[in-house]
PDB file of N, CA and C in Angstrom:
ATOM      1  N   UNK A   1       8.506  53.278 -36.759  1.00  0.00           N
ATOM      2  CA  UNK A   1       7.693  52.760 -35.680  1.00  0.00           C
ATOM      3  C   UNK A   1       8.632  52.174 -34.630  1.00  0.00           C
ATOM      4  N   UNK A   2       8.612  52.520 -33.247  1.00  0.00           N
ATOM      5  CA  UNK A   2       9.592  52.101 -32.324  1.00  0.00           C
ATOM      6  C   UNK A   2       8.353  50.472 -31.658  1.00  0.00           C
ATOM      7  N   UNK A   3       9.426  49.623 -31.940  1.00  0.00           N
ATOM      8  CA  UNK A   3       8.442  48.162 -31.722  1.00  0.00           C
ATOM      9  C   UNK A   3       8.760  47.919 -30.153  1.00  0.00           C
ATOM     10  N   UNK A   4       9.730  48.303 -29.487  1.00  0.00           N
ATOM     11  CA  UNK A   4      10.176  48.126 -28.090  1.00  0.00           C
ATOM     12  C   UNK A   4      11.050  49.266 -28.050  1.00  0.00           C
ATOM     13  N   UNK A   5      10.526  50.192 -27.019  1.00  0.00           N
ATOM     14  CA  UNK A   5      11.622  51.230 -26.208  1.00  0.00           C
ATOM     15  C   UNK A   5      12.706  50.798 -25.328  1.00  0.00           C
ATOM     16  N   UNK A   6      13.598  51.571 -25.661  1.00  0.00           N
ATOM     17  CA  UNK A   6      14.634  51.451 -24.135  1.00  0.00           C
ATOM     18  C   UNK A   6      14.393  51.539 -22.720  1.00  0.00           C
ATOM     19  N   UNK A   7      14.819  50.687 -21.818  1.00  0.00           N
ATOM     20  CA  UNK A   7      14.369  51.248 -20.715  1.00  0.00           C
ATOM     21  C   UNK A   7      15.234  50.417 -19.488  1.00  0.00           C
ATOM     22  N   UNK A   8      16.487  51.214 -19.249  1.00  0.00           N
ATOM     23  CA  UNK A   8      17.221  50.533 -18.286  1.00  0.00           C
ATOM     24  C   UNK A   8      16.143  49.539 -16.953  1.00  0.00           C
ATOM     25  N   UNK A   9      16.834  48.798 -16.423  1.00  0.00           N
ATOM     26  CA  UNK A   9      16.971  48.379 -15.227  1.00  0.00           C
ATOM     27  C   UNK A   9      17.679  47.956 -14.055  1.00  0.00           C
ATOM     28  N   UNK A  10      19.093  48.922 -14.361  1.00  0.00           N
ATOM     29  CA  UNK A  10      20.588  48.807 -13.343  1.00  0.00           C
ATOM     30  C   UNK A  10      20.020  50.105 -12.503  1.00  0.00           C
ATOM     31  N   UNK A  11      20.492  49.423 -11.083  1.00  0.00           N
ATOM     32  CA  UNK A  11      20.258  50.250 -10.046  1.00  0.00           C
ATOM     33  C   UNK A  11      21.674  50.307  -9.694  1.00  0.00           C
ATOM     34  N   UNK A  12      22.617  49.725 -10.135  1.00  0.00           N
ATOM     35  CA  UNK A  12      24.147  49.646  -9.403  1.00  0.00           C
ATOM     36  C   UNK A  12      24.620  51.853  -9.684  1.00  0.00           C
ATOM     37  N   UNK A  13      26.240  51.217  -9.014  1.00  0.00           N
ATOM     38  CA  UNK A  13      26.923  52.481  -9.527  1.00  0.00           C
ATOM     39  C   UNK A  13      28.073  52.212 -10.180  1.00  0.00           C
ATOM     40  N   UNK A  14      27.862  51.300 -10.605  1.00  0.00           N
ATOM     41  CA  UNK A  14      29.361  51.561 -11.669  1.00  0.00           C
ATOM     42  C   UNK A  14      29.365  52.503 -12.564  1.00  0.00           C
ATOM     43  N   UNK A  15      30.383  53.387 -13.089  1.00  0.00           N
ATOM     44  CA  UNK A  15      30.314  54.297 -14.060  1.00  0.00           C
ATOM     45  C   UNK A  15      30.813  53.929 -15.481  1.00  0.00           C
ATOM     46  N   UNK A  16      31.186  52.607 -15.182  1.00  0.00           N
ATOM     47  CA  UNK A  16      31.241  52.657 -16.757  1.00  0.00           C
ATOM     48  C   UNK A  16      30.023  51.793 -17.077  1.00  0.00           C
ATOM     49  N   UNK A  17      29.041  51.007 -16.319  1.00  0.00           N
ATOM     50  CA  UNK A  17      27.872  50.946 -16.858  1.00  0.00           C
ATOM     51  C   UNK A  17      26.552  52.133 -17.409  1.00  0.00           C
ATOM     52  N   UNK A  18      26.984  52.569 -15.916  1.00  0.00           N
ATOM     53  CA  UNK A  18      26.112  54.075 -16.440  1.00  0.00           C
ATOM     54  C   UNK A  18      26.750  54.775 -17.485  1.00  0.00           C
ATOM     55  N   UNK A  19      27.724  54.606 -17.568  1.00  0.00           N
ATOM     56  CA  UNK A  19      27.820  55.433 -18.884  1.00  0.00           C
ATOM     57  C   UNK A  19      27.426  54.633 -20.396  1.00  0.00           C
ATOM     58  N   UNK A  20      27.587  53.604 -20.003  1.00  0.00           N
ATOM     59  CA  UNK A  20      27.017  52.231 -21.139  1.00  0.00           C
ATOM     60  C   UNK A  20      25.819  53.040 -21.322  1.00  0.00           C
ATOM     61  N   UNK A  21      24.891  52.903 -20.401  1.00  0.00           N
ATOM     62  CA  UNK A  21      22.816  52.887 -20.680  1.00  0.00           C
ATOM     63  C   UNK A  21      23.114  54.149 -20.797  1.00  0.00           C
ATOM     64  N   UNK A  22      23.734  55.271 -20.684  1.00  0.00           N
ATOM     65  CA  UNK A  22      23.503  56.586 -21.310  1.00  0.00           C
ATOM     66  C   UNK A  22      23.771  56.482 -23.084  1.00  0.00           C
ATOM     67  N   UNK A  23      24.482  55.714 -23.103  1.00  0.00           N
ATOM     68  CA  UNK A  23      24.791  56.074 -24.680  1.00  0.00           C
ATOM     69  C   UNK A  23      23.977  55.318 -25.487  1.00  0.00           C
ATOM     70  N   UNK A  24      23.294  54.141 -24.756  1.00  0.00           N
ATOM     71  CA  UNK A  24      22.408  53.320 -25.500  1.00  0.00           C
ATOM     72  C   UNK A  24      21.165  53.971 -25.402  1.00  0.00           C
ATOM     73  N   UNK A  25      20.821  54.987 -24.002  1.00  0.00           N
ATOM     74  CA  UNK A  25      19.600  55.603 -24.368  1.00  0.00           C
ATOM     75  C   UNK A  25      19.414  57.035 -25.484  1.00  0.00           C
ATOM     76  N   UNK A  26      20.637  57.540 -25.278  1.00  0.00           N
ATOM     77  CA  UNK A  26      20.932  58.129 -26.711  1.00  0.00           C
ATOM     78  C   UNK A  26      20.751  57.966 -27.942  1.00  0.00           C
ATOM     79  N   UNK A  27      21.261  56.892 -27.989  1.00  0.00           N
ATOM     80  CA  UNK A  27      21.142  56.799 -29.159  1.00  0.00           C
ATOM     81  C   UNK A  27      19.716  56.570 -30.025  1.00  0.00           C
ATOM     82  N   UNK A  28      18.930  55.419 -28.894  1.00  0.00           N
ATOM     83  CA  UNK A  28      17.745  55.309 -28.792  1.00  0.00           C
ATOM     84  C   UNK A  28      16.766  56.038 -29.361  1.00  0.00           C
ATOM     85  N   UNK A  29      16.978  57.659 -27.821  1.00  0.00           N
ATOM     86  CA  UNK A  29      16.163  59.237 -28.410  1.00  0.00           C
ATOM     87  C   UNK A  29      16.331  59.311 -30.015  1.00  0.00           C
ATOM     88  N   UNK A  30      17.555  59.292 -30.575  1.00  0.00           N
ATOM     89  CA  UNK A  30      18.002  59.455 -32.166  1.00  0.00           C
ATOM     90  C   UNK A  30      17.738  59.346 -33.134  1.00  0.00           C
ATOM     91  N   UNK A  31      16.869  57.494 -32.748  1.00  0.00           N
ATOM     92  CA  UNK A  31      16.805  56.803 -33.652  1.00  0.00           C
ATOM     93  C   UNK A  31      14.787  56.808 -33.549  1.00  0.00           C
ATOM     94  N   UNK A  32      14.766  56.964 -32.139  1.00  0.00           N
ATOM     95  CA  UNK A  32      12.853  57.053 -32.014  1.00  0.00           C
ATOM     96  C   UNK A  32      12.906  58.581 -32.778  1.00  0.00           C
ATOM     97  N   UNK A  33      13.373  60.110 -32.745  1.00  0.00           N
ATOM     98  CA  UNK A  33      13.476  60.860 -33.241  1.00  0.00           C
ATOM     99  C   UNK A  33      13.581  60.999 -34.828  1.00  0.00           C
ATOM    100  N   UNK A  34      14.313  60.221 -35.526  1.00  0.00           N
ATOM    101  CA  UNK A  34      14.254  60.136 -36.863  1.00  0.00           C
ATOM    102  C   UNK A  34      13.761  59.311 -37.369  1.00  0.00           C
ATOM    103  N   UNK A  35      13.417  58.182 -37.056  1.00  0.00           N
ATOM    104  CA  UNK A  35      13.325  57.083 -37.769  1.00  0.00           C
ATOM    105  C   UNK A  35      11.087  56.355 -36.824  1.00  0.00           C
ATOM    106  N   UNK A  36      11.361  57.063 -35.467  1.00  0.00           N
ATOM    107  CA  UNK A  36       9.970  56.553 -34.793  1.00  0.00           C
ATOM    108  C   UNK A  36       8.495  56.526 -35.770  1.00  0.00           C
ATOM    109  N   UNK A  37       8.353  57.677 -36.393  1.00  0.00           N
ATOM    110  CA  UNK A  37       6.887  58.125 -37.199  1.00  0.00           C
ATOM    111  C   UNK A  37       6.930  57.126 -38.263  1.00  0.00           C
ATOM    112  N   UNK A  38       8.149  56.480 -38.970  1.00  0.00           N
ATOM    113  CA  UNK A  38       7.905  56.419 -40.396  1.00  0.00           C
ATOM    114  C   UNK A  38       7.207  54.594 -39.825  1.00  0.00           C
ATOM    115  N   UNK A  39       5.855  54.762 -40.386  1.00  0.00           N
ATOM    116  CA  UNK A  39       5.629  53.000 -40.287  1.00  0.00           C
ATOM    117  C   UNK A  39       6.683  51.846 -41.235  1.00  0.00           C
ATOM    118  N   UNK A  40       7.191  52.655 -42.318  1.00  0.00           N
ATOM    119  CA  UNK A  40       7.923  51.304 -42.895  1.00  0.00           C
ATOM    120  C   UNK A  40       9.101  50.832 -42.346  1.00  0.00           C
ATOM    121  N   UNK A  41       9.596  51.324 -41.263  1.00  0.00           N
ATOM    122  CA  UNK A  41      10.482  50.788 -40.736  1.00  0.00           C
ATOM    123  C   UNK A  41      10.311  50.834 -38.954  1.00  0.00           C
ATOM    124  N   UNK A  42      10.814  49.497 -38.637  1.00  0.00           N
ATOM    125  CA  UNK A  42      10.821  49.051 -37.085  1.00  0.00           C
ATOM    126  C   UNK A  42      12.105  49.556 -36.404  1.00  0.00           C
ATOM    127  N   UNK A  43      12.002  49.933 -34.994  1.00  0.00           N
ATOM    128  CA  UNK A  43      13.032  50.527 -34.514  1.00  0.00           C
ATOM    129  C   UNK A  43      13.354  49.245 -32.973  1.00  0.00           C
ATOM    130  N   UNK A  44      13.897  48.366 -32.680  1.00  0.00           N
ATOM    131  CA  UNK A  44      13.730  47.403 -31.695  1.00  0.00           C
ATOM    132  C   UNK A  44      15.110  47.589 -30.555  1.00  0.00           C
ATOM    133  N   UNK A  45      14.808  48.408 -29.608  1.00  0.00           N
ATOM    134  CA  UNK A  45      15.833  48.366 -28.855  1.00  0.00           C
ATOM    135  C   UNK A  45      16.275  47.781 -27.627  1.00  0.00           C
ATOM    136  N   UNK A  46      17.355  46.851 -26.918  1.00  0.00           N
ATOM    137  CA  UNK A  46      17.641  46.285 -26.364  1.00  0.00           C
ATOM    138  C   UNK A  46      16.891  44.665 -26.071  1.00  0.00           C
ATOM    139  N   UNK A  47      17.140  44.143 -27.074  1.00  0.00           N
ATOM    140  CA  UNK A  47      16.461  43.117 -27.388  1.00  0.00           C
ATOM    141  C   UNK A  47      17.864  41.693 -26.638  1.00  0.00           C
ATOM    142  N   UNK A  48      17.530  41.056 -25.736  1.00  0.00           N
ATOM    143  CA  UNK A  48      17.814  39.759 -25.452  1.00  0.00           C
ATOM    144  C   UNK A  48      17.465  38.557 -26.315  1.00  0.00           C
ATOM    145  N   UNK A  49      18.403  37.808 -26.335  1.00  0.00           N
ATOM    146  CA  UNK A  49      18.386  36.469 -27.048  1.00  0.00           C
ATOM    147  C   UNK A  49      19.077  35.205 -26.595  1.00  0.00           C
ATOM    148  N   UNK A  50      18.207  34.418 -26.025  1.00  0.00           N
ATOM    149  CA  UNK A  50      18.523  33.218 -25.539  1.00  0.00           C
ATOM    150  C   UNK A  50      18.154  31.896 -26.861  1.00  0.00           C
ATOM    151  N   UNK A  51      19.706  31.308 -25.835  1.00  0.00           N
ATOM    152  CA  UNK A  51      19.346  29.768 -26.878  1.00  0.00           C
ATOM    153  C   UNK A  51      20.385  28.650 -25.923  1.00  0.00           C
ATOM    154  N   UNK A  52      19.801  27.586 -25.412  1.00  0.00           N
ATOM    155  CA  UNK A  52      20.400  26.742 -24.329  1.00  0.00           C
ATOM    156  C   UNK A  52      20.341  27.807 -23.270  1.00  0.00           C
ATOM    157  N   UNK A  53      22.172  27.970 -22.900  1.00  0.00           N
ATOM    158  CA  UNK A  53      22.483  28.637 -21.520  1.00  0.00           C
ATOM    159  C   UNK A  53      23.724  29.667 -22.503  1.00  0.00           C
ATOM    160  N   UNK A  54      23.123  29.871 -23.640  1.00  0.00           N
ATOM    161  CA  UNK A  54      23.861  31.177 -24.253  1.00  0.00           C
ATOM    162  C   UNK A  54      22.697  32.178 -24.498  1.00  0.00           C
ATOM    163  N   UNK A  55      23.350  33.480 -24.064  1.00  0.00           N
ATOM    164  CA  UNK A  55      22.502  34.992 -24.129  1.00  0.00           C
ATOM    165  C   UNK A  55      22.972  36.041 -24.243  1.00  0.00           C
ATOM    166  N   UNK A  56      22.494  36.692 -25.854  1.00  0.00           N
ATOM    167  CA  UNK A  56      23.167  38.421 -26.088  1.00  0.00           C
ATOM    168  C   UNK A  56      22.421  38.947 -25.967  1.00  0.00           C
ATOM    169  N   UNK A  57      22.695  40.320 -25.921  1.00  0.00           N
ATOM    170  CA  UNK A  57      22.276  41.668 -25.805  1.00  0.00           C
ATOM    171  C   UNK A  57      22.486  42.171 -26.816  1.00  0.00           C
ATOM    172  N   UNK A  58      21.405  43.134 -27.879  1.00  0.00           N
ATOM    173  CA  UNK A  58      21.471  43.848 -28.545  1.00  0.00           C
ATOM    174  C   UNK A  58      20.928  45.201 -28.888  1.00  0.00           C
ATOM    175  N   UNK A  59      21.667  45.982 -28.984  1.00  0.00           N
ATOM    176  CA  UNK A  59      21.292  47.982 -28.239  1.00  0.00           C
ATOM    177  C   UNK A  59      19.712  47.841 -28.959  1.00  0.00           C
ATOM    178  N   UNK A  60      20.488  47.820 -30.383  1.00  0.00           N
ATOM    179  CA  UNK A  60      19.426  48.209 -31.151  1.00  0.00           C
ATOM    180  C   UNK A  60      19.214  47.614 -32.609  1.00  0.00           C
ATOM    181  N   UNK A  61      17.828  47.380 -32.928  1.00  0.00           N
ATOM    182  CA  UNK A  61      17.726  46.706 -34.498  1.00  0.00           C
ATOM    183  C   UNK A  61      17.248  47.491 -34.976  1.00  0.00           C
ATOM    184  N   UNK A  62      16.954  48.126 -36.543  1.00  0.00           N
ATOM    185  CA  UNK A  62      16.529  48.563 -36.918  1.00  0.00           C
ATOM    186  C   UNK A  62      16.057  47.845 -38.640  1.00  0.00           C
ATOM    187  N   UNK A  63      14.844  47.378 -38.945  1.00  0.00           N
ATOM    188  CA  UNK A  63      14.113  46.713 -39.800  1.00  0.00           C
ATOM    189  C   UNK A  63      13.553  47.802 -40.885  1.00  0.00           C
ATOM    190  N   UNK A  64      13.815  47.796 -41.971  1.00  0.00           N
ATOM    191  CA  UNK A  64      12.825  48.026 -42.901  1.00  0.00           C
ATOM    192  C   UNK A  64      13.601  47.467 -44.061  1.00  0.00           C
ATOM    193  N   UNK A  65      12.929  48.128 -45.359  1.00  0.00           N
ATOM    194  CA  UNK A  65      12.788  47.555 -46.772  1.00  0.00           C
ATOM    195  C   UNK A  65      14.179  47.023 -47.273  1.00  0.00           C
ATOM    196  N   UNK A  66      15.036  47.811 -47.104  1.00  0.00           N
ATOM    197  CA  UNK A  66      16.341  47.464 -47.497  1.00  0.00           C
ATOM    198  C   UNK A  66      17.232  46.448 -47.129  1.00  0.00           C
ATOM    199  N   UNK A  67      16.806  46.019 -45.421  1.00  0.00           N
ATOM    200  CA  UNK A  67      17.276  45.227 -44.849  1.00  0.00           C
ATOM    201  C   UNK A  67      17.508  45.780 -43.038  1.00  0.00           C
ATOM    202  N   UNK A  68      18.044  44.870 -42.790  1.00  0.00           N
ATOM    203  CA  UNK A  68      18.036  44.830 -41.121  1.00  0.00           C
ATOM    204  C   UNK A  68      19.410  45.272 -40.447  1.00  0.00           C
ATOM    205  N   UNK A  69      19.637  46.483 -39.313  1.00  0.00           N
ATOM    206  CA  UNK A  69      21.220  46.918 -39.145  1.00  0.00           C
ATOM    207  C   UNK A  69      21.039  46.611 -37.726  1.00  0.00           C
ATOM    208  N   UNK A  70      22.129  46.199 -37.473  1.00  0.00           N
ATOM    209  CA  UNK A  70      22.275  46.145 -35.805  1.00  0.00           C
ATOM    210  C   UNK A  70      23.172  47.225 -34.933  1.00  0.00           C
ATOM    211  N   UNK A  71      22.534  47.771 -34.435  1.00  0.00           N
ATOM    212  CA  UNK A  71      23.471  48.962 -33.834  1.00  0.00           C
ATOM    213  C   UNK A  71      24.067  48.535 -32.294  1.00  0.00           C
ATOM    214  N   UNK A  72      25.152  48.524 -32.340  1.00  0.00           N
ATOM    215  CA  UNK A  72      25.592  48.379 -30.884  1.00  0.00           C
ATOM    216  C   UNK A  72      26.407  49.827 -30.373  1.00  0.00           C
ATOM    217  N   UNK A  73      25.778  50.658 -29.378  1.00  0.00           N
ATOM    218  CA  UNK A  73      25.779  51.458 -28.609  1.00  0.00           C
ATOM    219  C   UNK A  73      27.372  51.505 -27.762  1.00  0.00           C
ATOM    220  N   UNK A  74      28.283  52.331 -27.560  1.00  0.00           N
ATOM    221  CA  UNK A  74      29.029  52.664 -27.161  1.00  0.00           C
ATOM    222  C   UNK A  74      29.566  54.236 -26.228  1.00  0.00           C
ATOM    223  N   UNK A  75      30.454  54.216 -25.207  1.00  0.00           N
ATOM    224  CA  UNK A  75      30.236  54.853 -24.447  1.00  0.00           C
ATOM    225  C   UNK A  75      31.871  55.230 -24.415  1.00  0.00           C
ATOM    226  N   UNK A  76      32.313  56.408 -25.080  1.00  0.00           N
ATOM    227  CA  UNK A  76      34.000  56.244 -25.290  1.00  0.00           C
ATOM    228  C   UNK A  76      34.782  57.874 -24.502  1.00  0.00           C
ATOM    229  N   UNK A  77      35.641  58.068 -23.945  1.00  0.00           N
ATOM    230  CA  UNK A  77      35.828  59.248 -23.295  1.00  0.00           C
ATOM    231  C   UNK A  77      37.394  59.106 -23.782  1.00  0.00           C
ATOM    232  N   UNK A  78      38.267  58.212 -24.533  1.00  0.00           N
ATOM    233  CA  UNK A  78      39.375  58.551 -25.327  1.00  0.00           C
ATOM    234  C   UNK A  78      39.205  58.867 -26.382  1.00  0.00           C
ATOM    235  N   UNK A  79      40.413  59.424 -27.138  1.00  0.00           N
ATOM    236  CA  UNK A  79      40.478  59.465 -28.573  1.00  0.00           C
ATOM    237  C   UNK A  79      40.517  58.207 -29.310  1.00  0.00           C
ATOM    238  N   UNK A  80      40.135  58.124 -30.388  1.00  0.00           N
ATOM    239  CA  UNK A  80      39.562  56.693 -31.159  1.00  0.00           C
ATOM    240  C   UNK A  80      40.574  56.856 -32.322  1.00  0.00           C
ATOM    241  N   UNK A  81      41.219  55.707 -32.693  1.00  0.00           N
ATOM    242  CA  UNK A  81      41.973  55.369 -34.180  1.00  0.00           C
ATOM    243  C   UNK A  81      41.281  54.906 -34.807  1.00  0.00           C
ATOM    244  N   UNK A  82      41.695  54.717 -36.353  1.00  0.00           N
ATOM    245  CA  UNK A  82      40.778  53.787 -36.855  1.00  0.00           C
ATOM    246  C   UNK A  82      42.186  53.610 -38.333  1.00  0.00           C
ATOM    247  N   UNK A  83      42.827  52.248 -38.280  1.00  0.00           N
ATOM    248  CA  UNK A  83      44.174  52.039 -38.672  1.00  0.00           C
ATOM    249  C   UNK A  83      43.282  51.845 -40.760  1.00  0.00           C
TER     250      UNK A  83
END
């Protein structure tokens, strides 16, 4: 079940933002695609969180039985290590 869709609101042109909300809406499609139909699990994407004058951003949650994953969305055009 997708509990909140994605849905930019940058009108700028930076390209490495736009390339940010492309990969977060990607991933999005992916996750409403595999995971949208099944009711036992919640799909929550780009969810804000305030507390005082501190505030994150998070691509994406995803809730069901097993437990709760947080996906953070990335946008990469080098080759990646991983040591």
């Amino acid at each position: 079940m997708i509990g909140k869709s994605y849905k930019s609101t940058y009108k700028g042109t930076d390209k490495r933002i736009i390339a940010g909300i492309a990969a977060e809406e990607k991933m999005g499609f992916f996750l409403k695609r595999e995971l949208g139909l099944d009711p036992r699990c919640w799909v929550l994407n780009n969810i804000r969180l305030k507390k005082d004058n501190q505030t994150c951003q998070l691509d994406h949650i995803v809730i069901y039985a097993g437990g709760i994953v947080i996906i953070e969305s990335k946008s990469v055009s080098e080759e990646i290590k991983v040591n």
